[in-house]
C-alpha atoms as a PDB file:
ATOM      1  CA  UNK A   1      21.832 151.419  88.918  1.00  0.00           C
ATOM      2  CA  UNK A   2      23.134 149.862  91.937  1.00  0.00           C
ATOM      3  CA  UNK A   3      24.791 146.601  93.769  1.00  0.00           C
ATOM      4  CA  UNK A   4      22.039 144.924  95.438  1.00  0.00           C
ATOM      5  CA  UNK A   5      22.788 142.748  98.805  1.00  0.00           C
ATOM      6  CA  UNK A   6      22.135 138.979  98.312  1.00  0.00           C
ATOM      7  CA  UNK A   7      20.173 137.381 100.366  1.00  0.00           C
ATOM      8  CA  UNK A   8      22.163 134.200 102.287  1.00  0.00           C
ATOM      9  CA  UNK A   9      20.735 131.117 103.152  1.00  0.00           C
ATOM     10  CA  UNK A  10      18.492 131.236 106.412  1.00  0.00           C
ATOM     11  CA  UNK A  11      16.852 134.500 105.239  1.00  0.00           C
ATOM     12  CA  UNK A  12      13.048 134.278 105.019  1.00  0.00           C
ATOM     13  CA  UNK A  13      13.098 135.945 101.737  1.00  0.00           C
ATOM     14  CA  UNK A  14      14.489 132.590 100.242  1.00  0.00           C
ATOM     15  CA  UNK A  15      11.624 130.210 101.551  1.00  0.00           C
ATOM     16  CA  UNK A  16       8.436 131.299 100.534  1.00  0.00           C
ATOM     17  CA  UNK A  17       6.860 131.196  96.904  1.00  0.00           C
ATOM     18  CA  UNK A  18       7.377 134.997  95.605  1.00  0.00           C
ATOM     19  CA  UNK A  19       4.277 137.047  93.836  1.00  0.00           C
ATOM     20  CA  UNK A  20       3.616 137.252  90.205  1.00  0.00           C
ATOM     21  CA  UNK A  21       4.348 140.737  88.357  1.00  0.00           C
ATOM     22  CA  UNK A  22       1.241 141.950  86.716  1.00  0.00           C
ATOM     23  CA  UNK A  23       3.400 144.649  85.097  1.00  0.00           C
ATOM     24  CA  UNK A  24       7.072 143.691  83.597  1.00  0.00           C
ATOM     25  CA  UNK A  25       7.297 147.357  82.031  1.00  0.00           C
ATOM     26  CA  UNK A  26       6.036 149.338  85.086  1.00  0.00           C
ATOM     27  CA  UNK A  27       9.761 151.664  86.336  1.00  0.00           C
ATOM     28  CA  UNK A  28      10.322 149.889  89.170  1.00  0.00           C
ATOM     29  CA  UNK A  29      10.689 146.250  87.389  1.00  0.00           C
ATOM     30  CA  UNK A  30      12.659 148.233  84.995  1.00  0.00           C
ATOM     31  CA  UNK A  31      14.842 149.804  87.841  1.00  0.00           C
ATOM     32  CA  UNK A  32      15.442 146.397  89.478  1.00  0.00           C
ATOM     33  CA  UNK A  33      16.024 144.667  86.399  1.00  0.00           C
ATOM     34  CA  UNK A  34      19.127 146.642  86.196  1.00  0.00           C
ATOM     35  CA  UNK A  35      19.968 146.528  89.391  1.00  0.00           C
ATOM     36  CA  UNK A  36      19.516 142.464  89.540  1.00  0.00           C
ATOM     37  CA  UNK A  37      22.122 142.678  86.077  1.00  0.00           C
ATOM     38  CA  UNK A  38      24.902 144.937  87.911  1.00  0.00           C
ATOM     39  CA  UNK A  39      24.294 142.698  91.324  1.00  0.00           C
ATOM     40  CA  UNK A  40      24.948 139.788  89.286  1.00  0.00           C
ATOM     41  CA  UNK A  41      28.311 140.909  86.650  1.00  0.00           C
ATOM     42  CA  UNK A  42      29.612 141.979  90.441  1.00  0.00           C
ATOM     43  CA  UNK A  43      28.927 138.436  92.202  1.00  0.00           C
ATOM     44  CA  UNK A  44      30.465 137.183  88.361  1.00  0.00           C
ATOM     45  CA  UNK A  45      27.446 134.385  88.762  1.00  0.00           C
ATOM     46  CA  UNK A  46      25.137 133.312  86.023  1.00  0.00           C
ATOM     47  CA  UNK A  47      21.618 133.540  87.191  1.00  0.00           C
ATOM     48  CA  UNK A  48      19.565 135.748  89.744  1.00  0.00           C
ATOM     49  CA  UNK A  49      16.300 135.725  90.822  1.00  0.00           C
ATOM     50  CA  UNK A  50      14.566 138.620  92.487  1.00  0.00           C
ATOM     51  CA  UNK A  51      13.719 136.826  95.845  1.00  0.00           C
ATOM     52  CA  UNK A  52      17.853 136.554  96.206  1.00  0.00           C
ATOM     53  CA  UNK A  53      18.223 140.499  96.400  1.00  0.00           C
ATOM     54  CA  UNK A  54      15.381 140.443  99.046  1.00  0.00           C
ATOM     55  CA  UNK A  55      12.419 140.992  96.343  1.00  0.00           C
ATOM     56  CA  UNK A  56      10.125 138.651  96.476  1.00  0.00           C
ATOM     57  CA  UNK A  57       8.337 138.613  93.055  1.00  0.00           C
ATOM     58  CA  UNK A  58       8.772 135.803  90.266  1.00  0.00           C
ATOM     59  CA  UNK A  59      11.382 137.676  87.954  1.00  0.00           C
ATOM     60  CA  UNK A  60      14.851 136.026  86.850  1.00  0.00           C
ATOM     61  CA  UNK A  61      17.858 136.803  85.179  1.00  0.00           C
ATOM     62  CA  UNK A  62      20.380 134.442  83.364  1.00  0.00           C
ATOM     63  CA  UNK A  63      22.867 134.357  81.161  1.00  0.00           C
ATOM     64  CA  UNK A  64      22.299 132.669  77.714  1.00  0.00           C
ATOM     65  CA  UNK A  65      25.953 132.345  75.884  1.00  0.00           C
ATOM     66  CA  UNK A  66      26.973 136.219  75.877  1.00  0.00           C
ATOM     67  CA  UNK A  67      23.427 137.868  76.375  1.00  0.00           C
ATOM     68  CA  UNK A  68      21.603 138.352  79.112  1.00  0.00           C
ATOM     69  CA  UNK A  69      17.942 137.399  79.543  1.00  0.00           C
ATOM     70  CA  UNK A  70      15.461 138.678  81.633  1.00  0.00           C
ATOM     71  CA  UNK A  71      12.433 136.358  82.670  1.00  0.00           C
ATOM     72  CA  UNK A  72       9.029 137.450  84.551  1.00  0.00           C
ATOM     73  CA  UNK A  73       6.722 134.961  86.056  1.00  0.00           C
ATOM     74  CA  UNK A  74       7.978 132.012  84.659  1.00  0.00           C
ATOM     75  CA  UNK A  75       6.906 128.309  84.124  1.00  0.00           C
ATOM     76  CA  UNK A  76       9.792 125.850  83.990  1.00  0.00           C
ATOM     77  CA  UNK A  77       8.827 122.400  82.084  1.00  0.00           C
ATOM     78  CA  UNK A  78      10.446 118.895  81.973  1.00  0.00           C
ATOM     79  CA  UNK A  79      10.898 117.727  78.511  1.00  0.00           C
ATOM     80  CA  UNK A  80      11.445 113.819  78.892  1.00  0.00           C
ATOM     81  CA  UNK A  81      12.565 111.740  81.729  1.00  0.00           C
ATOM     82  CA  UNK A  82      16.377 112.104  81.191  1.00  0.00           C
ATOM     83  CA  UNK A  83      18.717 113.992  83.626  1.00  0.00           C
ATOM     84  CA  UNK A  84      21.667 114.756  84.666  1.00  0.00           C
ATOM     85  CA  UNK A  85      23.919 115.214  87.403  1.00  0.00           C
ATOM     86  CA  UNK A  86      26.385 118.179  88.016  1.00  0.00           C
ATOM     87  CA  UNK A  87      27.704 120.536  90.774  1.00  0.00           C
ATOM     88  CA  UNK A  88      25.748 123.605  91.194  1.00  0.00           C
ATOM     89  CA  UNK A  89      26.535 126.683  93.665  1.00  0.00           C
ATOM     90  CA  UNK A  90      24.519 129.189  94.585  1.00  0.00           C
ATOM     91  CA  UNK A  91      24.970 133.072  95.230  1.00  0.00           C
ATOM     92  CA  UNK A  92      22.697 132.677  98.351  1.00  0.00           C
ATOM     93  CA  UNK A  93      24.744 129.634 100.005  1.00  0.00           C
ATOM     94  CA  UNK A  94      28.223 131.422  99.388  1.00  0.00           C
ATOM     95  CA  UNK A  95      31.711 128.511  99.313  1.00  0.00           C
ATOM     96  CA  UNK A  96      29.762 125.491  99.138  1.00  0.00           C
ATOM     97  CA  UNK A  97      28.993 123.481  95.843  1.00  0.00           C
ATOM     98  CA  UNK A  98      26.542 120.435  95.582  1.00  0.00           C
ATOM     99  CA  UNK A  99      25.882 117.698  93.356  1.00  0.00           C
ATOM    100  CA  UNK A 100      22.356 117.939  91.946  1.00  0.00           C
ATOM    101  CA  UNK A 101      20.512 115.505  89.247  1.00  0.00           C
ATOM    102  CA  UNK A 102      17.858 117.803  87.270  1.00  0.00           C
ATOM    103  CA  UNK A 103      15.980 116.979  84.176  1.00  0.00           C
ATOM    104  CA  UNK A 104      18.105 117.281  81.322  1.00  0.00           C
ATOM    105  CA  UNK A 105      15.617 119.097  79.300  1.00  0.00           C
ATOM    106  CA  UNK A 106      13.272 121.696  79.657  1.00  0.00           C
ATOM    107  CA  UNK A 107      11.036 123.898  78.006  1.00  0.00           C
ATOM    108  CA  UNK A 108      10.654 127.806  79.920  1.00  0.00           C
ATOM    109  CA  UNK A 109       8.420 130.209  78.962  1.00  0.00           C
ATOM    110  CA  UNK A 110       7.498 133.373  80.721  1.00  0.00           C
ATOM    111  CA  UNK A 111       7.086 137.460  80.197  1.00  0.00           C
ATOM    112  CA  UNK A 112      10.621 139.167  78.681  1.00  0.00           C
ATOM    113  CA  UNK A 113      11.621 142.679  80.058  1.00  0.00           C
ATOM    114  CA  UNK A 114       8.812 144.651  77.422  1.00  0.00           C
ATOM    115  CA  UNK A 115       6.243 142.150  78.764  1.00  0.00           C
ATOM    116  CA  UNK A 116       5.847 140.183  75.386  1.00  0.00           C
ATOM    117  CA  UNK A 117       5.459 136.339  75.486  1.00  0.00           C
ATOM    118  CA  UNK A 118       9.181 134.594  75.712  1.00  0.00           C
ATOM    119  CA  UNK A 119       9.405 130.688  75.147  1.00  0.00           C
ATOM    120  CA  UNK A 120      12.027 128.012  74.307  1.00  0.00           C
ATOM    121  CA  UNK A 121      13.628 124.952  75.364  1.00  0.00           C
ATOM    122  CA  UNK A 122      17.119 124.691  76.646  1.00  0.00           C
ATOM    123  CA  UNK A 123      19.748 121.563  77.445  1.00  0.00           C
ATOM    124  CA  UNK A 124      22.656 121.307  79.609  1.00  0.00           C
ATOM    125  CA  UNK A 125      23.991 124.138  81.420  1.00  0.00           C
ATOM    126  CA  UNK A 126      21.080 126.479  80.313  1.00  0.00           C
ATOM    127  CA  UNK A 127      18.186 123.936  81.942  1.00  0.00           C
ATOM    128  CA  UNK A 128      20.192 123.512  85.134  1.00  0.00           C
ATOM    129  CA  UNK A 129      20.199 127.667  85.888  1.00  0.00           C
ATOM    130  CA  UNK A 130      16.902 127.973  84.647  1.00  0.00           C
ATOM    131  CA  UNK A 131      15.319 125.394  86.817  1.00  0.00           C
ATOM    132  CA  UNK A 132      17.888 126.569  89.681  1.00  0.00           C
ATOM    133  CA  UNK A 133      16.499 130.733  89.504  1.00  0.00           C
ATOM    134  CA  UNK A 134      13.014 129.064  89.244  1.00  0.00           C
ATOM    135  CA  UNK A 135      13.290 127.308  92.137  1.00  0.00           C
ATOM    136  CA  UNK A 136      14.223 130.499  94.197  1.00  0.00           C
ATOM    137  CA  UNK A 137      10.918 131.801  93.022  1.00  0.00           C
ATOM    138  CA  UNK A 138       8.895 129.190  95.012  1.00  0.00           C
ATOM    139  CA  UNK A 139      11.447 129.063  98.143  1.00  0.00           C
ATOM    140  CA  UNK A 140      13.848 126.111  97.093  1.00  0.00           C
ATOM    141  CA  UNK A 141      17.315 125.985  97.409  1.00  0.00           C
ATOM    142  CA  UNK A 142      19.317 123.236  95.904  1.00  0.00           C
ATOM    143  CA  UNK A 143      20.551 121.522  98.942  1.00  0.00           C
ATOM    144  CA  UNK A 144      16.990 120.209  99.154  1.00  0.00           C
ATOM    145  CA  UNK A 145      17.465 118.705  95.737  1.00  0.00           C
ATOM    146  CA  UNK A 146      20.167 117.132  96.678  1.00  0.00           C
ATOM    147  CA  UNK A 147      20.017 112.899  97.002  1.00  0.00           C
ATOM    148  CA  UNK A 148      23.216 112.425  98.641  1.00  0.00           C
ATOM    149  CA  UNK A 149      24.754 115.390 100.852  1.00  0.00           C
ATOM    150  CA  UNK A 150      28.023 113.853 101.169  1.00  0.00           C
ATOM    151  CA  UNK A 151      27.929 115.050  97.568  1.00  0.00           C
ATOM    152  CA  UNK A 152      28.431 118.674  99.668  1.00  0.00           C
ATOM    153  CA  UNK A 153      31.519 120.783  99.828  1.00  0.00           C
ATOM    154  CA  UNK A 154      33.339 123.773 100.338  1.00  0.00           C
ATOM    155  CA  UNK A 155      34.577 125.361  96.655  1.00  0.00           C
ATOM    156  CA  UNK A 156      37.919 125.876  97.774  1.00  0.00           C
ATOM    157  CA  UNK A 157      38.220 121.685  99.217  1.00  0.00           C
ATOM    158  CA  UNK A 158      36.239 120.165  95.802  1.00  0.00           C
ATOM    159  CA  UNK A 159      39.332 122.356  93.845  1.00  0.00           C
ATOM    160  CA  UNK A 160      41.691 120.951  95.866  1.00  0.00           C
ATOM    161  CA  UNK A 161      40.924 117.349  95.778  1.00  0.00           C
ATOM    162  CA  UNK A 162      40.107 117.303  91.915  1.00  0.00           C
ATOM    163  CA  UNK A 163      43.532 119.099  91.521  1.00  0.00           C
ATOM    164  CA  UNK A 164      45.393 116.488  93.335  1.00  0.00           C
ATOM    165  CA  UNK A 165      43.045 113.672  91.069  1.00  0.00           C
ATOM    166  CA  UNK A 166      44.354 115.409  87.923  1.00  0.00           C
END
Protein backbone atom coordinates (compact mmCIF):
# COMPACT_ATOMS: atom_id res chain seq x y z
CA UNK A 1 0.00 0.00 0.00
CA UNK A 2 1.00 3.48 -0.28
CA UNK A 3 0.39 7.41 0.71
CA UNK A 4 -1.38 8.85 -2.11
CA UNK A 5 -0.92 12.83 -2.91
CA UNK A 6 -4.19 14.82 -2.43
CA UNK A 7 -5.31 16.71 -4.83
CA UNK A 8 -5.67 20.74 -3.63
CA UNK A 9 -8.17 22.97 -4.66
CA UNK A 10 -7.62 24.45 -8.29
CA UNK A 11 -6.67 20.98 -9.63
CA UNK A 12 -8.83 19.86 -12.56
CA UNK A 13 -9.21 16.52 -11.06
CA UNK A 14 -11.65 18.16 -8.45
CA UNK A 15 -14.15 19.80 -11.03
CA UNK A 16 -15.46 17.43 -13.28
CA UNK A 17 -18.08 14.56 -12.56
CA UNK A 18 -15.73 11.28 -12.18
CA UNK A 19 -16.68 7.79 -14.15
CA UNK A 20 -18.63 4.98 -12.75
CA UNK A 21 -16.66 1.61 -11.83
CA UNK A 22 -18.14 -1.24 -13.70
CA UNK A 23 -15.92 -3.52 -11.59
CA UNK A 24 -15.50 -2.81 -7.59
CA UNK A 25 -13.52 -6.27 -7.28
CA UNK A 26 -11.25 -5.88 -10.36
CA UNK A 27 -7.11 -5.49 -8.47
CA UNK A 28 -6.72 -2.20 -9.21
CA UNK A 29 -10.02 -0.87 -7.22
CA UNK A 30 -8.78 -3.25 -4.70
CA UNK A 31 -5.17 -1.72 -4.79
CA UNK A 32 -6.52 1.86 -4.52
CA UNK A 33 -8.97 1.09 -2.02
CA UNK A 34 -6.10 0.54 0.22
CA UNK A 35 -4.21 3.04 -0.81
CA UNK A 36 -7.27 5.73 -0.46
CA UNK A 37 -7.50 4.00 3.51
CA UNK A 38 -3.60 4.56 4.33
CA UNK A 39 -3.85 8.20 2.41
CA UNK A 40 -6.60 8.95 4.63
CA UNK A 41 -5.40 7.40 8.59
CA UNK A 42 -2.14 9.65 7.37
CA UNK A 43 -4.16 13.02 6.55
CA UNK A 44 -6.16 11.69 10.14
CA UNK A 45 -9.48 12.95 8.02
CA UNK A 46 -12.73 11.12 7.84
CA UNK A 47 -13.76 10.72 4.29
CA UNK A 48 -11.96 10.38 0.79
CA UNK A 49 -13.08 10.17 -2.45
CA UNK A 50 -11.06 8.85 -5.34
CA UNK A 51 -11.14 12.09 -7.51
CA UNK A 52 -9.09 13.74 -4.29
CA UNK A 53 -5.99 11.34 -4.87
CA UNK A 54 -6.16 12.35 -8.62
CA UNK A 55 -8.56 9.26 -9.66
CA UNK A 56 -11.32 10.24 -11.14
CA UNK A 57 -13.90 7.41 -10.72
CA UNK A 58 -17.06 7.51 -8.29
CA UNK A 59 -15.54 5.45 -5.28
CA UNK A 60 -15.52 6.83 -1.52
CA UNK A 61 -14.28 6.06 1.69
CA UNK A 62 -15.59 7.14 5.20
CA UNK A 63 -15.48 6.43 8.44
CA UNK A 64 -18.66 5.04 10.19
CA UNK A 65 -17.95 5.09 14.23
CA UNK A 66 -14.67 2.79 14.30
CA UNK A 67 -15.02 0.98 10.82
CA UNK A 68 -14.25 1.99 7.74
CA UNK A 69 -16.55 1.84 4.71
CA UNK A 70 -15.86 1.68 1.30
CA UNK A 71 -18.53 3.04 -1.28
CA UNK A 72 -18.53 2.59 -5.29
CA UNK A 73 -20.74 4.60 -7.50
CA UNK A 74 -22.90 5.99 -5.13
CA UNK A 75 -26.35 7.79 -4.98
CA UNK A 76 -26.74 10.19 -2.08
CA UNK A 77 -30.62 10.92 -1.14
CA UNK A 78 -32.37 13.66 0.93
CA UNK A 79 -34.67 12.22 3.42
CA UNK A 80 -37.01 15.25 4.43
CA UNK A 81 -36.56 18.91 4.20
CA UNK A 82 -34.66 19.42 7.53
CA UNK A 83 -30.95 20.51 7.73
CA UNK A 84 -28.42 21.58 9.41
CA UNK A 85 -25.64 23.81 9.67
CA UNK A 86 -21.98 22.97 10.75
CA UNK A 87 -18.29 23.66 9.86
CA UNK A 88 -16.87 21.32 7.43
CA UNK A 89 -13.06 21.18 6.12
CA UNK A 90 -11.83 19.53 3.48
CA UNK A 91 -8.51 17.51 2.73
CA UNK A 92 -8.41 19.23 -0.75
CA UNK A 93 -8.76 23.00 0.62
CA UNK A 94 -6.04 22.41 3.43
CA UNK A 95 -6.42 25.33 6.89
CA UNK A 96 -9.64 26.66 5.99
CA UNK A 97 -13.07 25.53 7.56
CA UNK A 98 -16.60 26.67 6.31
CA UNK A 99 -19.98 26.78 7.53
CA UNK A 100 -22.25 24.62 5.38
CA UNK A 101 -26.23 23.86 5.83
CA UNK A 102 -26.88 20.19 4.29
CA UNK A 103 -29.91 18.08 4.61
CA UNK A 104 -30.02 16.56 7.84
CA UNK A 105 -30.95 13.23 6.56
CA UNK A 106 -30.08 11.04 3.94
CA UNK A 107 -30.43 7.78 2.59
CA UNK A 108 -26.88 6.36 0.46
CA UNK A 109 -26.74 3.44 -1.31
CA UNK A 110 -24.08 2.25 -3.64
CA UNK A 111 -21.61 -0.96 -4.50
CA UNK A 112 -19.36 -2.09 -1.13
CA UNK A 113 -15.68 -3.21 -1.76
CA UNK A 114 -16.95 -7.16 -3.00
CA UNK A 115 -19.37 -5.32 -5.33
CA UNK A 116 -22.62 -6.43 -3.42
CA UNK A 117 -25.52 -3.90 -3.03
CA UNK A 118 -24.80 -1.48 0.22
CA UNK A 119 -27.77 0.81 1.48
CA UNK A 120 -28.78 2.80 4.60
CA UNK A 121 -29.66 6.04 5.93
CA UNK A 122 -27.48 8.12 8.13
CA UNK A 123 -28.02 11.54 10.45
CA UNK A 124 -25.70 14.04 11.69
CA UNK A 125 -22.12 13.78 11.23
CA UNK A 126 -22.43 10.60 9.00
CA UNK A 127 -24.91 12.55 6.26
CA UNK A 128 -22.66 15.61 6.23
CA UNK A 129 -19.31 13.34 5.01
CA UNK A 130 -21.34 11.32 2.94
CA UNK A 131 -22.93 14.06 0.97
CA UNK A 132 -19.41 15.98 1.27
CA UNK A 133 -17.20 12.67 -0.58
CA UNK A 134 -20.27 12.58 -2.95
CA UNK A 135 -19.98 15.81 -3.96
CA UNK A 136 -16.22 15.35 -4.95
CA UNK A 137 -17.51 12.70 -7.26
CA UNK A 138 -19.43 15.21 -9.48
CA UNK A 139 -16.72 18.19 -9.08
CA UNK A 140 -18.14 20.15 -5.97
CA UNK A 141 -16.35 21.48 -3.30
CA UNK A 142 -18.05 22.88 -0.30
CA UNK A 143 -17.18 26.46 -0.62
CA UNK A 144 -19.80 26.44 -3.38
CA UNK A 145 -22.30 25.25 -0.83
CA UNK A 146 -21.62 27.74 1.17
CA UNK A 147 -24.57 30.75 1.71
CA UNK A 148 -22.52 33.13 3.51
CA UNK A 149 -18.55 33.11 2.97
CA UNK A 150 -17.86 35.32 5.76
CA UNK A 151 -18.80 32.03 7.42
CA UNK A 152 -14.93 31.19 5.96
CA UNK A 153 -11.80 30.80 7.98
CA UNK A 154 -8.50 29.68 8.59
CA UNK A 155 -8.54 26.47 11.30
CA UNK A 156 -5.95 27.88 13.31
CA UNK A 157 -8.11 31.75 13.59
CA UNK A 158 -11.85 29.86 14.14
CA UNK A 159 -9.68 27.97 17.29
CA UNK A 160 -8.53 30.98 18.39
CA UNK A 161 -11.54 33.11 18.52
CA UNK A 162 -13.86 30.26 19.97
CA UNK A 163 -11.05 29.80 22.63
CA UNK A 164 -11.11 33.34 23.67
CA UNK A 165 -15.40 32.98 23.55
CA UNK A 166 -15.03 30.06 25.99
Amino acid sequence: MAILKIARMGHPVLLGRADEIPDPTAPEMRRLVGDMAETLADAGGIGLAAPQVHVPLRLFLWRDGPALRVLFNPAITPLGAETEAAWEGCLSIPGLRGHVDRPARVAWSGLDENGAPVSGEAGSLSARVLQHENDHLDGVLYLSRMRDLTQLGFTEELARLAENRA
